[in-house]
Protein backbone atom coordinates (compact mmCIF):
# COMPACT_ATOMS: atom_id res chain seq x y z
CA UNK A 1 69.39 4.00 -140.55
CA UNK A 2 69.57 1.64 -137.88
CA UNK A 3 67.11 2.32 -135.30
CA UNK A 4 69.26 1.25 -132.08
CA UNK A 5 72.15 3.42 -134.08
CA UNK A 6 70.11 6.81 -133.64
CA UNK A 7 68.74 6.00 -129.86
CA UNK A 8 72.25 5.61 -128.58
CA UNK A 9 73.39 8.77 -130.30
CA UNK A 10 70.31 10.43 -128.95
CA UNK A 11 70.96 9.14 -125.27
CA UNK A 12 74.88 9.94 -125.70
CA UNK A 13 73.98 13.24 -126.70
CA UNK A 14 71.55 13.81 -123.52
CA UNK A 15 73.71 12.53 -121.22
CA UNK A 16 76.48 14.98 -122.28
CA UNK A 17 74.42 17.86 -122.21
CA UNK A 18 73.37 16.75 -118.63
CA UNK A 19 76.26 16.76 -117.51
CA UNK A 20 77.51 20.06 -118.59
CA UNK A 21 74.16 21.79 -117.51
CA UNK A 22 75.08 20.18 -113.93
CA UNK A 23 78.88 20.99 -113.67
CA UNK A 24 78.06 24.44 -114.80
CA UNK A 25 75.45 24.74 -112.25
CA UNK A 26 77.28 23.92 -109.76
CA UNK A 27 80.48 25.97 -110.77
CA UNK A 28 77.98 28.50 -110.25
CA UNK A 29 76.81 27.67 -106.91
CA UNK A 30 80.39 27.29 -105.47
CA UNK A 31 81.03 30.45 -107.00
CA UNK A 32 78.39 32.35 -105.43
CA UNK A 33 78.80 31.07 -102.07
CA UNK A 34 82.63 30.83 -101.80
CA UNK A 35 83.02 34.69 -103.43
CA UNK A 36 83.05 36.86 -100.17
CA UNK A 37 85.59 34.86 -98.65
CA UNK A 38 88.51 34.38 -101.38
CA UNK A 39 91.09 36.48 -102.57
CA UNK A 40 91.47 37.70 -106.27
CA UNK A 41 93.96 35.65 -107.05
CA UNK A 42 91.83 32.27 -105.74
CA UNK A 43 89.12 33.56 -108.32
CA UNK A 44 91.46 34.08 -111.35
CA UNK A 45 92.58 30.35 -111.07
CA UNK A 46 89.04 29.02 -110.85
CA UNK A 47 88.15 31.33 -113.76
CA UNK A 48 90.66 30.08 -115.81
CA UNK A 49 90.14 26.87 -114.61
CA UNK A 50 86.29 26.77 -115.74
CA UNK A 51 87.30 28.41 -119.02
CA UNK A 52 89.47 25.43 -119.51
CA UNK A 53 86.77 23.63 -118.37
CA UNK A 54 84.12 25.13 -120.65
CA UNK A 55 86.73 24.76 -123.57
CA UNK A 56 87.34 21.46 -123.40
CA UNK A 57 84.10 20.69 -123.69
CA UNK A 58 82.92 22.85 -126.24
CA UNK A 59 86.15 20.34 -128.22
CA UNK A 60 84.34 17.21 -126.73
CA UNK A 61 80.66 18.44 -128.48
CA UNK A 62 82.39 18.98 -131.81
CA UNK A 63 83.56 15.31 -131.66
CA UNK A 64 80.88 13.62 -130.83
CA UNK A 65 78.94 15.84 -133.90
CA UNK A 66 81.66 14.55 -135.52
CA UNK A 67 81.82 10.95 -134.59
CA UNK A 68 77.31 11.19 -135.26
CA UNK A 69 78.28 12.40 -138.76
CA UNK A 70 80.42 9.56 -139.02
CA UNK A 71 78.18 6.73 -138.11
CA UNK A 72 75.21 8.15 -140.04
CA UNK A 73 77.44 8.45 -143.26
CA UNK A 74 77.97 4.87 -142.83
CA UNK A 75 75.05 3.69 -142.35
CA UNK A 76 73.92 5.81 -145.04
CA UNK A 77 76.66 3.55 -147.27
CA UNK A 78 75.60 0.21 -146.03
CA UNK A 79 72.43 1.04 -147.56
């Protein structure tokens, strides 16, 4: 396997998971901080809203696997 190949899935891969860890983080934060102040209904949409959120990319993680299984099955061919 190409050794350029499995860095840039590696790096893909971290960068992804970086930015989930920080959107979640700071879904959190606003979260906490905004809670006192909005009504029920304000906290329904953003829960929905971060499911949606959280959803979507639990779909974007399976595709990339996906698209890593892909590439490494061909390279596995080439050889």
């Amino acid at each position: 396997m190409n050794v350029v190949s499995i860095v840039a899935i590696v790096f893909g891969c971290s960068l992804l998971a970086l930015g989930v860890i920080g959107g979640t983080i700071l879904i959190a934060i606003r979260m906490i901080k905004g809670s006192a102040s909005q009504s029920t209904q304000q906290q329904e949409k953003e829960t929905q809203m971060i499911q949606e959120i959280f959803q979507g990319l639990q779909q974007m993680e399976e595709r990339v696997d996906a698209l890593e299984t892909l590439l490494m099955e061909r390279e596995q061919k080439e050889k």
